[in-house]
N, C-alpha and C. Protein backbone atom coordinates (compact mmCIF):
# COMPACT_ATOMS: atom_id res chain seq x y z
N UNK A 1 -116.74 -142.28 114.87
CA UNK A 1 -118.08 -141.86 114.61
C UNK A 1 -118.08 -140.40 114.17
N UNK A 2 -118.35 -140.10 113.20
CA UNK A 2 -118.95 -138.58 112.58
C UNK A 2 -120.59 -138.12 112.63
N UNK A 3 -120.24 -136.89 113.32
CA UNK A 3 -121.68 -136.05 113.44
C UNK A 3 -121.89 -134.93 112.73
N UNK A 4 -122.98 -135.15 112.01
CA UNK A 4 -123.37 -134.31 111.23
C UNK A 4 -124.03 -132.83 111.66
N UNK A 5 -123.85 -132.16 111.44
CA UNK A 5 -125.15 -131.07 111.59
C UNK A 5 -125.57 -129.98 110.72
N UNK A 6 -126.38 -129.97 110.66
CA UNK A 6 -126.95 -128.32 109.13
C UNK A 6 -127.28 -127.42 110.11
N UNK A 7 -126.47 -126.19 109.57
CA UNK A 7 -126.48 -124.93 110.01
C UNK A 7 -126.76 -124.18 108.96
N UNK A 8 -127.55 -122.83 108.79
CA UNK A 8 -127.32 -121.63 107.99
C UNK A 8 -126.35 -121.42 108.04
N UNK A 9 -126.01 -120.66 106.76
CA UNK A 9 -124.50 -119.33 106.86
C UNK A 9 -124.44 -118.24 107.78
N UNK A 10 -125.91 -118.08 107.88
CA UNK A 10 -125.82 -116.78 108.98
C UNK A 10 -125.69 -117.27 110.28
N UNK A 11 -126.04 -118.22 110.24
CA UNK A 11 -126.16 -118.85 112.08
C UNK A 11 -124.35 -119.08 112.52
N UNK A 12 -123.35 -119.31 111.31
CA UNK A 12 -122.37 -119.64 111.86
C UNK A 12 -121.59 -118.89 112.72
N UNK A 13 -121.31 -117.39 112.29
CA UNK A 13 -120.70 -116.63 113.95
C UNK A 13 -121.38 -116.88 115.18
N UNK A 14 -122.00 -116.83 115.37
CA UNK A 14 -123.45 -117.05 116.46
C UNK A 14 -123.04 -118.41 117.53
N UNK A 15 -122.99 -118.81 116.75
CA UNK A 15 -122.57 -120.34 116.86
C UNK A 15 -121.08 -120.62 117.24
N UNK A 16 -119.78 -119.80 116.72
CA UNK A 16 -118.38 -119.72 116.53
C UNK A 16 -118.02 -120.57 115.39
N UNK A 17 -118.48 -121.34 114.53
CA UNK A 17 -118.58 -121.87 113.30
C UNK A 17 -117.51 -121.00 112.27
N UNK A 18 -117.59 -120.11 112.47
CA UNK A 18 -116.60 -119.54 111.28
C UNK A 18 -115.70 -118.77 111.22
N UNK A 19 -114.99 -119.25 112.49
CA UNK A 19 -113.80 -119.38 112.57
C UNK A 19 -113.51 -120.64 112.32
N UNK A 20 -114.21 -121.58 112.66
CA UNK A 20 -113.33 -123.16 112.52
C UNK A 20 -113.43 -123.24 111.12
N UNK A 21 -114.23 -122.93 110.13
CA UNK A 21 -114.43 -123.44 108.80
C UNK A 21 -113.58 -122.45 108.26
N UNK A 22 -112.51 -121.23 108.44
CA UNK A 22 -111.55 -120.50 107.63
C UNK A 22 -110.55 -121.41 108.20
N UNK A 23 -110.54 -121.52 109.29
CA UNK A 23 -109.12 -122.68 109.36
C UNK A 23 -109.35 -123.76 108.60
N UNK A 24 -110.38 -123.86 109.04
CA UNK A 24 -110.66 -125.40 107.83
C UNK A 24 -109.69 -125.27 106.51
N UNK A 25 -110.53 -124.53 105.82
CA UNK A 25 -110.50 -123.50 104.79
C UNK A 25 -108.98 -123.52 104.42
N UNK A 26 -108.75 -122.58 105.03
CA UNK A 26 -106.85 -122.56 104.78
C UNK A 26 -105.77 -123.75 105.00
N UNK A 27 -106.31 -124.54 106.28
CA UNK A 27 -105.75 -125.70 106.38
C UNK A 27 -105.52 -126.59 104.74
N UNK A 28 -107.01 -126.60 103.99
CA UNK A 28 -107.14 -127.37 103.10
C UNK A 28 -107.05 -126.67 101.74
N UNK A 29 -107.12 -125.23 101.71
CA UNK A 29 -106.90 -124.70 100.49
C UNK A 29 -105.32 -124.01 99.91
N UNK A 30 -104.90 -123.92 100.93
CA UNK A 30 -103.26 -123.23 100.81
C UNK A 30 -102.67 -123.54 100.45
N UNK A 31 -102.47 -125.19 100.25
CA UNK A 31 -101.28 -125.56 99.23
C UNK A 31 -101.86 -126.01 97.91
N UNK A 32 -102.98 -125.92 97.72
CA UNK A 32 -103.27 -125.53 96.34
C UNK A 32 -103.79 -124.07 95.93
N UNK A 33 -104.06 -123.17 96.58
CA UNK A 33 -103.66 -122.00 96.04
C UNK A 33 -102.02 -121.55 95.83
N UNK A 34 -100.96 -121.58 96.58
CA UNK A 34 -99.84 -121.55 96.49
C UNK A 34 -99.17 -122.22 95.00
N UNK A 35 -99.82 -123.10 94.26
CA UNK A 35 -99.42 -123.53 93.08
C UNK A 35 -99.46 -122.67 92.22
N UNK A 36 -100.58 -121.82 92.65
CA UNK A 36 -101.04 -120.84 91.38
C UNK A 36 -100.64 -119.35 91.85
N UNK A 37 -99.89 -119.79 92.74
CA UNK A 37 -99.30 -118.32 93.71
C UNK A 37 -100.40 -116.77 94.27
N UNK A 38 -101.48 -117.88 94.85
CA UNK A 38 -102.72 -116.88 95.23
C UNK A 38 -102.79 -117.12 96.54
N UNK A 39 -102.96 -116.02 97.45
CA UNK A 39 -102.62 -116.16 98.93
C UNK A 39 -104.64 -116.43 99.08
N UNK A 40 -104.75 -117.17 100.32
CA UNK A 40 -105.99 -117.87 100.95
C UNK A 40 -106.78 -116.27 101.01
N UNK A 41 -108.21 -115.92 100.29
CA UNK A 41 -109.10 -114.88 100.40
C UNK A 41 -109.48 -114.79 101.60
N UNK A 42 -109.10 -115.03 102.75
CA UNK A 42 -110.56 -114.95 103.80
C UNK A 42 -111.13 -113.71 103.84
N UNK A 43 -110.92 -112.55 103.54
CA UNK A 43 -112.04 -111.68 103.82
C UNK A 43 -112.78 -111.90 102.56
N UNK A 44 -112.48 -112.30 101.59
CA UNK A 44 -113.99 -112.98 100.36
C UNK A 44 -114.22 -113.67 100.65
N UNK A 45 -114.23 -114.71 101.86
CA UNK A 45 -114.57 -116.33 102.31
C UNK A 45 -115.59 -115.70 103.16
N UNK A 46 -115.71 -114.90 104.50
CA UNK A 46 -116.04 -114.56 105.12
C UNK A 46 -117.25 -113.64 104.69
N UNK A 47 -116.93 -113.08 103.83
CA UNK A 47 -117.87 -112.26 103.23
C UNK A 47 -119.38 -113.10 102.19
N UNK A 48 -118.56 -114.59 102.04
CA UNK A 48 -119.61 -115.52 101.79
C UNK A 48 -120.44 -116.02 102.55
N UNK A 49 -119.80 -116.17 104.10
CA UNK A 49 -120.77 -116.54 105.02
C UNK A 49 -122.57 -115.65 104.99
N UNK A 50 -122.30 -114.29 104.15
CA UNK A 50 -123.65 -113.85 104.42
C UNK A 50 -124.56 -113.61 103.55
N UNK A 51 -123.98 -114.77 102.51
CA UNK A 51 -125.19 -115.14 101.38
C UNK A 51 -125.86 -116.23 102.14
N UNK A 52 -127.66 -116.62 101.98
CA UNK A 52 -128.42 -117.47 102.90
C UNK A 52 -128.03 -118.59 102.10
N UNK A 53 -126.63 -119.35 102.59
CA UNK A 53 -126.39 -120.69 102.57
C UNK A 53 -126.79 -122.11 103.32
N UNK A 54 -126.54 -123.14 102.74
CA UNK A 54 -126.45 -123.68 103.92
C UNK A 54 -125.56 -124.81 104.31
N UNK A 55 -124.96 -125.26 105.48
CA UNK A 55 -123.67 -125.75 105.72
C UNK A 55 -124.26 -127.55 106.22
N UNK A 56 -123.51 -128.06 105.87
CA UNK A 56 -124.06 -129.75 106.94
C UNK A 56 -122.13 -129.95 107.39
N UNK A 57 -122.03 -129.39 108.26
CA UNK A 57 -120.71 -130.00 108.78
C UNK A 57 -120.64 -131.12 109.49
N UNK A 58 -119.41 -131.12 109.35
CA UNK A 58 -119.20 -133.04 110.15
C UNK A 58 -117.86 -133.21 110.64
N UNK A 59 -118.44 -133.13 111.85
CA UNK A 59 -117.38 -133.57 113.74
C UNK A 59 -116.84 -134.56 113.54
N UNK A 60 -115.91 -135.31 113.81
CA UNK A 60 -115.59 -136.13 114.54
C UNK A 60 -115.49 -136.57 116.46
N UNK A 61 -115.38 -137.51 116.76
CA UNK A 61 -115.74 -137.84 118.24
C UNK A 61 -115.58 -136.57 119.33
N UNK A 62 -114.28 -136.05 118.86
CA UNK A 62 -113.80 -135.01 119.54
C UNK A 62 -114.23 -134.11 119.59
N UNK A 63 -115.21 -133.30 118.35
CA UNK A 63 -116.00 -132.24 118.33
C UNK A 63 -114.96 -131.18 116.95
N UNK A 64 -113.80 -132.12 116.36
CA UNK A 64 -113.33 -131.18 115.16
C UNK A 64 -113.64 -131.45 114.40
N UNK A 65 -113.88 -130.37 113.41
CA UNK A 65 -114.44 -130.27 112.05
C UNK A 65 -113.64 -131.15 110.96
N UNK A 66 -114.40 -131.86 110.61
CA UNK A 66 -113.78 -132.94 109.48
C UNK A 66 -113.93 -133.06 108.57
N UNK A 67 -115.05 -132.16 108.17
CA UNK A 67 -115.74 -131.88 107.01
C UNK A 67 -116.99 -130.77 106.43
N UNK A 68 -117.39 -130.76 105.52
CA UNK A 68 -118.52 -129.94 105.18
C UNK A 68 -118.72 -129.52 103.69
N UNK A 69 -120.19 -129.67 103.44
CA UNK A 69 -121.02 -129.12 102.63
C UNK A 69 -121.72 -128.34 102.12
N UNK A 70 -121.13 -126.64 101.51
CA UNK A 70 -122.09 -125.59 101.87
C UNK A 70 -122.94 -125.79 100.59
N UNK A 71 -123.72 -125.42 100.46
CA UNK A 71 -124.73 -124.82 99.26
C UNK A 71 -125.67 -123.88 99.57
N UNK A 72 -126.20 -123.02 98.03
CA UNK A 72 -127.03 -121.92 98.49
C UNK A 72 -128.15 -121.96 96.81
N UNK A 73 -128.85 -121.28 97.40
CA UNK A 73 -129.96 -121.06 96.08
C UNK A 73 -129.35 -120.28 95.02
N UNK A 74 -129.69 -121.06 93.89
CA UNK A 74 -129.20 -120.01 92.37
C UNK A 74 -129.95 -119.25 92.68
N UNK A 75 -128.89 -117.99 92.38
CA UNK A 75 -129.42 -116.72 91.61
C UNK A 75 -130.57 -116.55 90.51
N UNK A 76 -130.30 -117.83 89.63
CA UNK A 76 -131.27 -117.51 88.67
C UNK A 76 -132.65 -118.31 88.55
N UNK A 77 -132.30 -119.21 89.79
CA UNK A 77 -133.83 -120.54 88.56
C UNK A 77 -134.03 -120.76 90.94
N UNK A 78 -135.11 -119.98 90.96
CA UNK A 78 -135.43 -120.45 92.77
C UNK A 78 -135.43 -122.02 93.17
N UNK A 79 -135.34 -122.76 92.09
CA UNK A 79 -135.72 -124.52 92.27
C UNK A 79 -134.73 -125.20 92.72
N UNK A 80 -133.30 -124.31 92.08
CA UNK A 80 -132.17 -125.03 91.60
C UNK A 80 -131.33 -124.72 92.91
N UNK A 81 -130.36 -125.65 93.38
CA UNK A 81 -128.96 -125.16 94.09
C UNK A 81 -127.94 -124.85 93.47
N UNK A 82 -127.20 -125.23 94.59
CA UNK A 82 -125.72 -124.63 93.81
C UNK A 82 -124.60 -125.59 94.83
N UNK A 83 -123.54 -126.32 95.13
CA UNK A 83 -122.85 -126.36 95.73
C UNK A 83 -121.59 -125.20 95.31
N UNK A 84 -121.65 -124.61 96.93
CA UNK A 84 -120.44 -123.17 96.59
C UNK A 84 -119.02 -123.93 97.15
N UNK A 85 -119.30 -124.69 98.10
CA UNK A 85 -117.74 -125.74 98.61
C UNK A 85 -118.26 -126.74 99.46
N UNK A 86 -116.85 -127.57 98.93
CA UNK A 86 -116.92 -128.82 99.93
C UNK A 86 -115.64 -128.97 100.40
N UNK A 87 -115.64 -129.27 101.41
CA UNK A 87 -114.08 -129.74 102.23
C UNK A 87 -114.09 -130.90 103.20
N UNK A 88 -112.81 -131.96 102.70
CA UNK A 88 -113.07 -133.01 103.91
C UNK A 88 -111.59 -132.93 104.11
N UNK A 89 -111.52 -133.26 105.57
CA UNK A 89 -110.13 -133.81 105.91
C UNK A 89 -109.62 -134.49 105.44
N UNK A 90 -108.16 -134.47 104.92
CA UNK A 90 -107.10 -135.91 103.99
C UNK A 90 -107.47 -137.00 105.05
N UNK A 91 -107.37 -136.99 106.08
CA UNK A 91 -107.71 -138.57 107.01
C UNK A 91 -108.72 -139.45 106.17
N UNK A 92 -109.87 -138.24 106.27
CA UNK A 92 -111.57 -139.01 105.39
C UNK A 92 -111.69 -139.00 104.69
N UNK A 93 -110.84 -138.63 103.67
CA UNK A 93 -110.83 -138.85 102.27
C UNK A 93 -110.60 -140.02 102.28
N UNK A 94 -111.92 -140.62 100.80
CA UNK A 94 -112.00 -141.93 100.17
C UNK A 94 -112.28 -142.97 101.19
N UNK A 95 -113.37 -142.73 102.08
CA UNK A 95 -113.62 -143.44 103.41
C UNK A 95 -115.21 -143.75 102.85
């Protein structure tokens, strides 16, 4: 069973949220940055947390992060979104 929940970007330290989503993060981005020989940004990752995004992550039974959806408002058109990232665990992939 997976649980969903929507959080702000800002709510996630608050919460401890973002720390789990840079591990996330690196867990799932490192060996494809490493192709292109670019070490994992987290202080530009982190520094995204404080644009007003917003996150729908998703637990599994245990309470680990298995996934997530951030998006935030364009800059240019107030109507429009944006997805800035998505990350799912290789387990839930294609599930």
């Amino acid at each position: 069973m997976i649980i969903i929940k929507k959080i702000g970007s800002k709510q996630l330290h608050s919460q401890g949220l973002d720390d789990q989503i840079i591990k996330f993060d690196r867990e799932n981005m490192v060996p494809i940055l490493a192709l292109k020989g670019i070490s994992f940004p987290e202080e530009k990752r982190r520094k995204g947390f404080e644009v007003d995004g917003t996150f729908h992550l998703a637990f599994d039974q245990d309470g680990q992060l298995v996934g997530y959806l951030e998006y935030c408002p364009d800059w240019n058109d107030v109507k429009a979104i944006y997805i800035s990232s998505m990350q799912i665990a290789p387990i839930y992939r294609n599930t």
